[in-house]
N, C-alpha and C. Protein backbone atom coordinates (compact mmCIF):
# COMPACT_ATOMS: atom_id res chain seq x y z
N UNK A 1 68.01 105.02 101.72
CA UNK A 1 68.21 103.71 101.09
C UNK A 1 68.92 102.78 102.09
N UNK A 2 68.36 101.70 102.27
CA UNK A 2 69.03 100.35 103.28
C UNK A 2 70.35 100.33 102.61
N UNK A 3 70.90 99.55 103.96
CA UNK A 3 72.72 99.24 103.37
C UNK A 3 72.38 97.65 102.99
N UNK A 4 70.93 97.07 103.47
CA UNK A 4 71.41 95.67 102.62
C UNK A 4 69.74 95.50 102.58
N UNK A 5 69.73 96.10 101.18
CA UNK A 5 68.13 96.20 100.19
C UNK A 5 67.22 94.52 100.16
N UNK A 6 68.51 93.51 99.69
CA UNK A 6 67.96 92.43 99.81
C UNK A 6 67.37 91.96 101.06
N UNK A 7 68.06 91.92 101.83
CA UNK A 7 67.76 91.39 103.23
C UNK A 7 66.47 92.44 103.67
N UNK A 8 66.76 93.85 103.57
CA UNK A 8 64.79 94.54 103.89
C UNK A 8 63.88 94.26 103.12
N UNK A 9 63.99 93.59 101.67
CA UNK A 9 63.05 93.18 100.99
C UNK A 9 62.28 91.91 101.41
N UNK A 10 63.83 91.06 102.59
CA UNK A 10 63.51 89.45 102.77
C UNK A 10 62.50 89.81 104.01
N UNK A 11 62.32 91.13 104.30
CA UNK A 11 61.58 91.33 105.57
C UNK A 11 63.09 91.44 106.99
N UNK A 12 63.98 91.86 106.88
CA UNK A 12 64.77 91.26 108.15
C UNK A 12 65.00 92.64 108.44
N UNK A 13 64.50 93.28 109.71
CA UNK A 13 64.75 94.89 109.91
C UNK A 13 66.18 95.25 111.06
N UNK A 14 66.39 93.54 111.60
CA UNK A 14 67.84 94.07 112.47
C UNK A 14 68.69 92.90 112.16
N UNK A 15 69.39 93.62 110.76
CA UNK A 15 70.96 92.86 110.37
C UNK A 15 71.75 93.09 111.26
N UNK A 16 71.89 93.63 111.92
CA UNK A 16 72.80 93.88 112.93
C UNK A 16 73.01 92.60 113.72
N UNK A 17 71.63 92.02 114.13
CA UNK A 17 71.19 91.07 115.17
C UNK A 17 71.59 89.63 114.58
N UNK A 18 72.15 89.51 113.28
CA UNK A 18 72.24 88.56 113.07
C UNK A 18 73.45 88.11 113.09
N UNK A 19 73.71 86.27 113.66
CA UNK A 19 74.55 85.72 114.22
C UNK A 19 75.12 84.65 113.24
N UNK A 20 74.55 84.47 112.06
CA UNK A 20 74.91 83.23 111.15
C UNK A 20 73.79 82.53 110.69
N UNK A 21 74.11 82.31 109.59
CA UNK A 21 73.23 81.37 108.77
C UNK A 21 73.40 80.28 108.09
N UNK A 22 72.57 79.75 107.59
CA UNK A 22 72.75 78.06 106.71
C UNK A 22 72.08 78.20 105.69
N UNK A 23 72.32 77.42 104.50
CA UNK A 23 71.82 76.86 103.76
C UNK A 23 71.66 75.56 103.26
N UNK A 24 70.74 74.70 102.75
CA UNK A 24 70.54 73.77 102.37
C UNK A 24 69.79 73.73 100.99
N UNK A 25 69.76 72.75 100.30
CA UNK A 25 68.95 72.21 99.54
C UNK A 25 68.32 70.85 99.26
N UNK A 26 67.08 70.87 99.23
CA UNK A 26 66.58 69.67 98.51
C UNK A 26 65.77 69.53 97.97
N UNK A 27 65.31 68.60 96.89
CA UNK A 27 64.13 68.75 95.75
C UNK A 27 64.01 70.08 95.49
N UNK A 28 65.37 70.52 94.59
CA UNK A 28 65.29 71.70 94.13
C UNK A 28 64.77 73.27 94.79
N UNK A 29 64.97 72.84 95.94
CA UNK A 29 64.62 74.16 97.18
C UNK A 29 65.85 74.58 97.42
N UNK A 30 66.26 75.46 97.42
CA UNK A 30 66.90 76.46 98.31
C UNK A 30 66.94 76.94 99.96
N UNK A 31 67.22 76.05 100.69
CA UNK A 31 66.17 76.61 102.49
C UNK A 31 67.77 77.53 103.00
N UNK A 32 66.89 79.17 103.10
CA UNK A 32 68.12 79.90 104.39
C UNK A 32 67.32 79.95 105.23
N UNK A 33 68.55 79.35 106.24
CA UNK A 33 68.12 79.94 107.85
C UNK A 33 69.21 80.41 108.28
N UNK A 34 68.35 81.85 108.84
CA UNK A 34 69.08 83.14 109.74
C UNK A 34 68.63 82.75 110.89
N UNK A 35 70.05 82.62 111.85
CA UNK A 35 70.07 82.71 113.05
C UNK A 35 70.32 84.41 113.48
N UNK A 36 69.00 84.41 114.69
CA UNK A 36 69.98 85.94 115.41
C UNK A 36 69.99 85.73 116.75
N UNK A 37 71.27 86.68 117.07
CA UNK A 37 71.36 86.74 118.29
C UNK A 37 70.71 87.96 119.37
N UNK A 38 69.55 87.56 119.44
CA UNK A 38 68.32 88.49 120.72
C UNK A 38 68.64 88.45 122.12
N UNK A 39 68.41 89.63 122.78
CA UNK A 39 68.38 89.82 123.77
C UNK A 39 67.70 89.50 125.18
N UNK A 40 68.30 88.69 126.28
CA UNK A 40 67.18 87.96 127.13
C UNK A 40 65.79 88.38 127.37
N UNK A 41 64.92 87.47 127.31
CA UNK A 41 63.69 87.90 127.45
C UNK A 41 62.64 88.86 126.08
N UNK A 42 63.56 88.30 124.76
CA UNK A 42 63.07 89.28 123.84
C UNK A 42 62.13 88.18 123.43
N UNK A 43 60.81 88.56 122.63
CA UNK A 43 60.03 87.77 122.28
C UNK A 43 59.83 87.44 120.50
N UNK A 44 61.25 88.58 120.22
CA UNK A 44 61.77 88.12 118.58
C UNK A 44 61.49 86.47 118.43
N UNK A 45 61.43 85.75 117.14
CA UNK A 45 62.12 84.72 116.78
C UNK A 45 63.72 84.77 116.75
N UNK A 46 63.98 83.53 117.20
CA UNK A 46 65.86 83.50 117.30
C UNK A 46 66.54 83.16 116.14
N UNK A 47 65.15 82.68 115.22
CA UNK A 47 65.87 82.46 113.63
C UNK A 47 64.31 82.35 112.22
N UNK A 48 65.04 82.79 110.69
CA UNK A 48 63.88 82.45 110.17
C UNK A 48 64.35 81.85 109.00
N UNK A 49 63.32 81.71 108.36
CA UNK A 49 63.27 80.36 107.21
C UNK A 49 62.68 80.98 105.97
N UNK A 50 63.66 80.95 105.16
CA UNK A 50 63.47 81.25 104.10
C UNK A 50 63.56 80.05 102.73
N UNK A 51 62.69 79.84 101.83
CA UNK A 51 62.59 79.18 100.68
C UNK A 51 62.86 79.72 99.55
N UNK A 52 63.96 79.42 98.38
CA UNK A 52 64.07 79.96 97.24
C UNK A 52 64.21 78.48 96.41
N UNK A 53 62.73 78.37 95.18
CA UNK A 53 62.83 77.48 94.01
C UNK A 53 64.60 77.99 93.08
N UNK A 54 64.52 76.95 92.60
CA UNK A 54 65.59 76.87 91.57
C UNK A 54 65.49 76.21 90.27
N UNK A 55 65.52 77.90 89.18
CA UNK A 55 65.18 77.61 88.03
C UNK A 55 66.11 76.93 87.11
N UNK A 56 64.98 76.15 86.54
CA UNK A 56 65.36 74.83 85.45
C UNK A 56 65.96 75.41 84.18
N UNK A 57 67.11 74.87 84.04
CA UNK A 57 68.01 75.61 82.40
C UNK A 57 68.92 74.35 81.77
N UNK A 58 68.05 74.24 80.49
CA UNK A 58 68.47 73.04 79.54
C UNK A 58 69.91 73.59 78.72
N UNK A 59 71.02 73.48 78.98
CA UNK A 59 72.43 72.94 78.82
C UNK A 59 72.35 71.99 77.39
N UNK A 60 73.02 72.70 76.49
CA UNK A 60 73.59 71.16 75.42
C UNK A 60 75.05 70.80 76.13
N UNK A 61 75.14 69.13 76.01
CA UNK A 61 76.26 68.60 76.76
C UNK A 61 77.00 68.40 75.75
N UNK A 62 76.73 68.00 74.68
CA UNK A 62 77.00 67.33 73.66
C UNK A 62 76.79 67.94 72.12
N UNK A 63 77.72 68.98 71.38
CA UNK A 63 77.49 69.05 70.43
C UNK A 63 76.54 68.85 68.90
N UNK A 64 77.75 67.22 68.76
CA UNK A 64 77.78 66.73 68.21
C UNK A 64 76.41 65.95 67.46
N UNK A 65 76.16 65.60 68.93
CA UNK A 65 74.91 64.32 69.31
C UNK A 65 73.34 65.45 69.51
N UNK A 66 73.97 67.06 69.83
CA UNK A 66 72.86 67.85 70.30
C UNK A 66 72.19 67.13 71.42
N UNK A 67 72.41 66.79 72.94
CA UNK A 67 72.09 66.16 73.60
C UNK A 67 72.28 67.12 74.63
N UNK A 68 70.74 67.61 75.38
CA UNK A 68 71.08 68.44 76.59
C UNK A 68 71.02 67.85 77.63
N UNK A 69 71.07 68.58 78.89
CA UNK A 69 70.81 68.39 80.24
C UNK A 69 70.34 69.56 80.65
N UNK A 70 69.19 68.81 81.75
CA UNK A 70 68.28 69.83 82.33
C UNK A 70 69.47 70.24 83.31
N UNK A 71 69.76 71.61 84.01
CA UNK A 71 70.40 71.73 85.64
C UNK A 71 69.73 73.01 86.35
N UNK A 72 69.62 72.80 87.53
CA UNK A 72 68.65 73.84 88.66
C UNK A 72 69.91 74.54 89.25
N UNK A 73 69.68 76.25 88.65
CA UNK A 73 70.31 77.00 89.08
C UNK A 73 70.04 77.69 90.46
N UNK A 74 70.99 78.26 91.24
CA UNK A 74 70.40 78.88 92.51
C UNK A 74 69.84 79.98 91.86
N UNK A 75 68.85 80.72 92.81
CA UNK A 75 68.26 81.84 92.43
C UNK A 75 68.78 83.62 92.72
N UNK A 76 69.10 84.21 91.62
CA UNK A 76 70.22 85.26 91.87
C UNK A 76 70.07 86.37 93.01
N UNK A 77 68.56 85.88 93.37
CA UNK A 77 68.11 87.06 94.69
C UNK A 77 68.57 86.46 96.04
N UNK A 78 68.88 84.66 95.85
CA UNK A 78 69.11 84.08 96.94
C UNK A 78 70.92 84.53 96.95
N UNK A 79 71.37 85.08 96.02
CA UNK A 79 72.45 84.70 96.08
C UNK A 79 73.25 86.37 96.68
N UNK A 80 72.30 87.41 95.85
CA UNK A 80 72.27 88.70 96.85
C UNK A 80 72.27 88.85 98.21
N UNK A 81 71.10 87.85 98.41
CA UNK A 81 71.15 88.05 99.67
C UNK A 81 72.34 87.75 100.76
N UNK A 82 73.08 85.56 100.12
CA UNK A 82 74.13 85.79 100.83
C UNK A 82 75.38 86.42 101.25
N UNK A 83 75.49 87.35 100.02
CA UNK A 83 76.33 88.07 99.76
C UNK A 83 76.15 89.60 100.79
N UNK A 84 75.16 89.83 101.02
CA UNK A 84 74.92 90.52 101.92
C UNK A 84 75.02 90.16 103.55
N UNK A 85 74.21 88.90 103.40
CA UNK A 85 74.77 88.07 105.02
C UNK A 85 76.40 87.46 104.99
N UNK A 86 77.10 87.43 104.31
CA UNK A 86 78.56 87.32 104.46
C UNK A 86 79.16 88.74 104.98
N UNK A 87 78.65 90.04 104.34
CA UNK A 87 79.33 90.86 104.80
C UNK A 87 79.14 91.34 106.15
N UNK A 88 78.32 91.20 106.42
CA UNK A 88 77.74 91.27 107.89
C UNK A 88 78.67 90.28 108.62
N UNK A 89 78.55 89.19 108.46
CA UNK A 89 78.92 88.16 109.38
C UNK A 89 80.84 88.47 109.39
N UNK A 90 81.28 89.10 108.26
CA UNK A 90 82.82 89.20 108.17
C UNK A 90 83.09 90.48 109.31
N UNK A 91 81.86 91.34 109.09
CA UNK A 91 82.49 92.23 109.54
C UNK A 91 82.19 92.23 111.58
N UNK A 92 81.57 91.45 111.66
CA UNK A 92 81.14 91.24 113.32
C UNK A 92 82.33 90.12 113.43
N UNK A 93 83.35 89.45 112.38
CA UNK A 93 84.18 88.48 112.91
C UNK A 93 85.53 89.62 112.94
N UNK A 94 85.60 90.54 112.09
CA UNK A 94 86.75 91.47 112.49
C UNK A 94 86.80 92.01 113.11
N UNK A 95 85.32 92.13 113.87
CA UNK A 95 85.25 93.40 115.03
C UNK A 95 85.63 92.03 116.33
N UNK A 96 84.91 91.42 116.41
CA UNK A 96 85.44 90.53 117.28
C UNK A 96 87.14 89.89 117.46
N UNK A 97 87.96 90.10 116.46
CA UNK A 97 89.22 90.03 116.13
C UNK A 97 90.11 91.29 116.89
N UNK A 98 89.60 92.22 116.80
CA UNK A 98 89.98 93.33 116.61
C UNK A 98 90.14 93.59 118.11
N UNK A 99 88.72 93.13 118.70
CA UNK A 99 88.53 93.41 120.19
C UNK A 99 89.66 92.34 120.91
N UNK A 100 89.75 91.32 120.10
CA UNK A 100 90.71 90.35 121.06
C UNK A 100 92.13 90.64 120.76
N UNK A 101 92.70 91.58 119.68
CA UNK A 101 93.93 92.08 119.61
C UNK A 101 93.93 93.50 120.83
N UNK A 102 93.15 94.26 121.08
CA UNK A 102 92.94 94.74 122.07
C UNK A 102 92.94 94.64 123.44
N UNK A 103 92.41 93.61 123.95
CA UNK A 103 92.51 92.67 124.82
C UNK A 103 94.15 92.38 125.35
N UNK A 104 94.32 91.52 123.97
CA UNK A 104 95.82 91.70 124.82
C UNK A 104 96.88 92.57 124.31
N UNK A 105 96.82 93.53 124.16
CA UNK A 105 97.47 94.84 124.33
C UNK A 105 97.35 95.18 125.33
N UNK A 106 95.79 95.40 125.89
CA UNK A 106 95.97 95.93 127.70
C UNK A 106 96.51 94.86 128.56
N UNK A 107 96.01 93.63 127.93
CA UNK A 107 97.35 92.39 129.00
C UNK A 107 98.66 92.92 129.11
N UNK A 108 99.52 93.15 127.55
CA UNK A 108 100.97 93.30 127.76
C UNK A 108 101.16 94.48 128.72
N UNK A 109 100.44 96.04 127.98
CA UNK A 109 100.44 97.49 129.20
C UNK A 109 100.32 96.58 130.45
N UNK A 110 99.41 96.32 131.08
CA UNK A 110 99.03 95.93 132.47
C UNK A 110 100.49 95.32 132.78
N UNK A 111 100.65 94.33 132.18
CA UNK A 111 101.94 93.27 132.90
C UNK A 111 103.45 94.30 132.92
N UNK A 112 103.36 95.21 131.82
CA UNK A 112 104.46 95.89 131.79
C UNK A 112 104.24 97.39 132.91
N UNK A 113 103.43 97.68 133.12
CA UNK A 113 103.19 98.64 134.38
C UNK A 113 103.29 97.99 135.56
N UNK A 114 103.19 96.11 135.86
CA UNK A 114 103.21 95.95 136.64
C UNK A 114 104.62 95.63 137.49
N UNK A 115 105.66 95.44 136.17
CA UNK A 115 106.80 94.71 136.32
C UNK A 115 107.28 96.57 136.54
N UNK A 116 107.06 97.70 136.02
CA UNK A 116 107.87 98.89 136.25
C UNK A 116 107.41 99.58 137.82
N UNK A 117 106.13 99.31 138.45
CA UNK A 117 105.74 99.26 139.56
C UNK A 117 106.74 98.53 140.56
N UNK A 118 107.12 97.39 140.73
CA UNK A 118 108.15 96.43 141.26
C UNK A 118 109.57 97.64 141.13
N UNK A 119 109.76 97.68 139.96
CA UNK A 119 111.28 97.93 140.00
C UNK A 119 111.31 99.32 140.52
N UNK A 120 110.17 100.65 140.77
CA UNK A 120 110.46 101.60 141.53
C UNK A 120 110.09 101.54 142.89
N UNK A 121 109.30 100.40 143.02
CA UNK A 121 109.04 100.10 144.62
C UNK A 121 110.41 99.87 145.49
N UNK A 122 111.34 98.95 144.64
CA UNK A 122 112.51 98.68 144.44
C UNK A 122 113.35 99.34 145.07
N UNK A 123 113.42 100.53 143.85
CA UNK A 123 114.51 101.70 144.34
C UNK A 123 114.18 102.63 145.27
N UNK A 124 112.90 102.47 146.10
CA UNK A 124 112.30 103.54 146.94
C UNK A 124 112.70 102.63 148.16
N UNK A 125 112.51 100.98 148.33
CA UNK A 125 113.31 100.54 149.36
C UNK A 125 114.70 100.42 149.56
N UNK A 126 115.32 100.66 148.67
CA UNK A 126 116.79 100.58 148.43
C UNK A 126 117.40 102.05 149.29
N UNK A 127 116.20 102.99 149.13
CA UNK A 127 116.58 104.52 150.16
C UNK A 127 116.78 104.08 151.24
């Protein structure tokens, strides 16, 4: 079983590869676009386009008067899905977090091996 069913259903076989997405709407469309990030010289698309309609649901506003309103809901498969491209995208921003708390950890080691290097060079000229 896929770890993100929606997205293999949307056709997308490397979540991994993906770098961020958008959404928009207009005249009751839904448009995602997945950006990914491919490898030089790959002949992937670098992003795709997806359309989800948005179904019409008559609302009473008004009791009293019995007076509805039409309103266009998003569509709950569109909404799986972002929920699936958020977790992805959170978790390539913690790994990227993670790597830059790393980063400078070997800055501080480095600078602090470099300053204890000095001070026994130090005491070896001091012989």
């Amino acid at each position: 079983m896929s770890t993100f069913p929606t997205l293999t259903e949307m056709g997308i076989n490397n979540p991994g590869e993906i770098e961020r997405y958008s959404l928009n709407t207009t005249n009751n469309i839904d448009v995602l676009r997945i950006v990914y990030k491919r490898q030089k010289g790959s002949f992937l698309p670098t992003s795709k386009r997806f359309e989800f309609g948005r179904a019409s649901k008559t609302i009473v506003v008004d009791s009293g008067t019995k007076k509805t309103k039409i309103v266009h809901v998003i569509s709950p498969f569109l909404q799986k899905a972002m929920k699936e491209l958020d977790g992805i995208i959170s978790a390539k921003k913690s790994n990227i977090e993670q790597a830059k708390l790393v980063k400078l950890e070997l800055q501080r080691l480095h600078q602090d091996m470099a300053s204890r290097l000095v001070y026994i060079e130090s005491l070896i000229d001091e012989l």
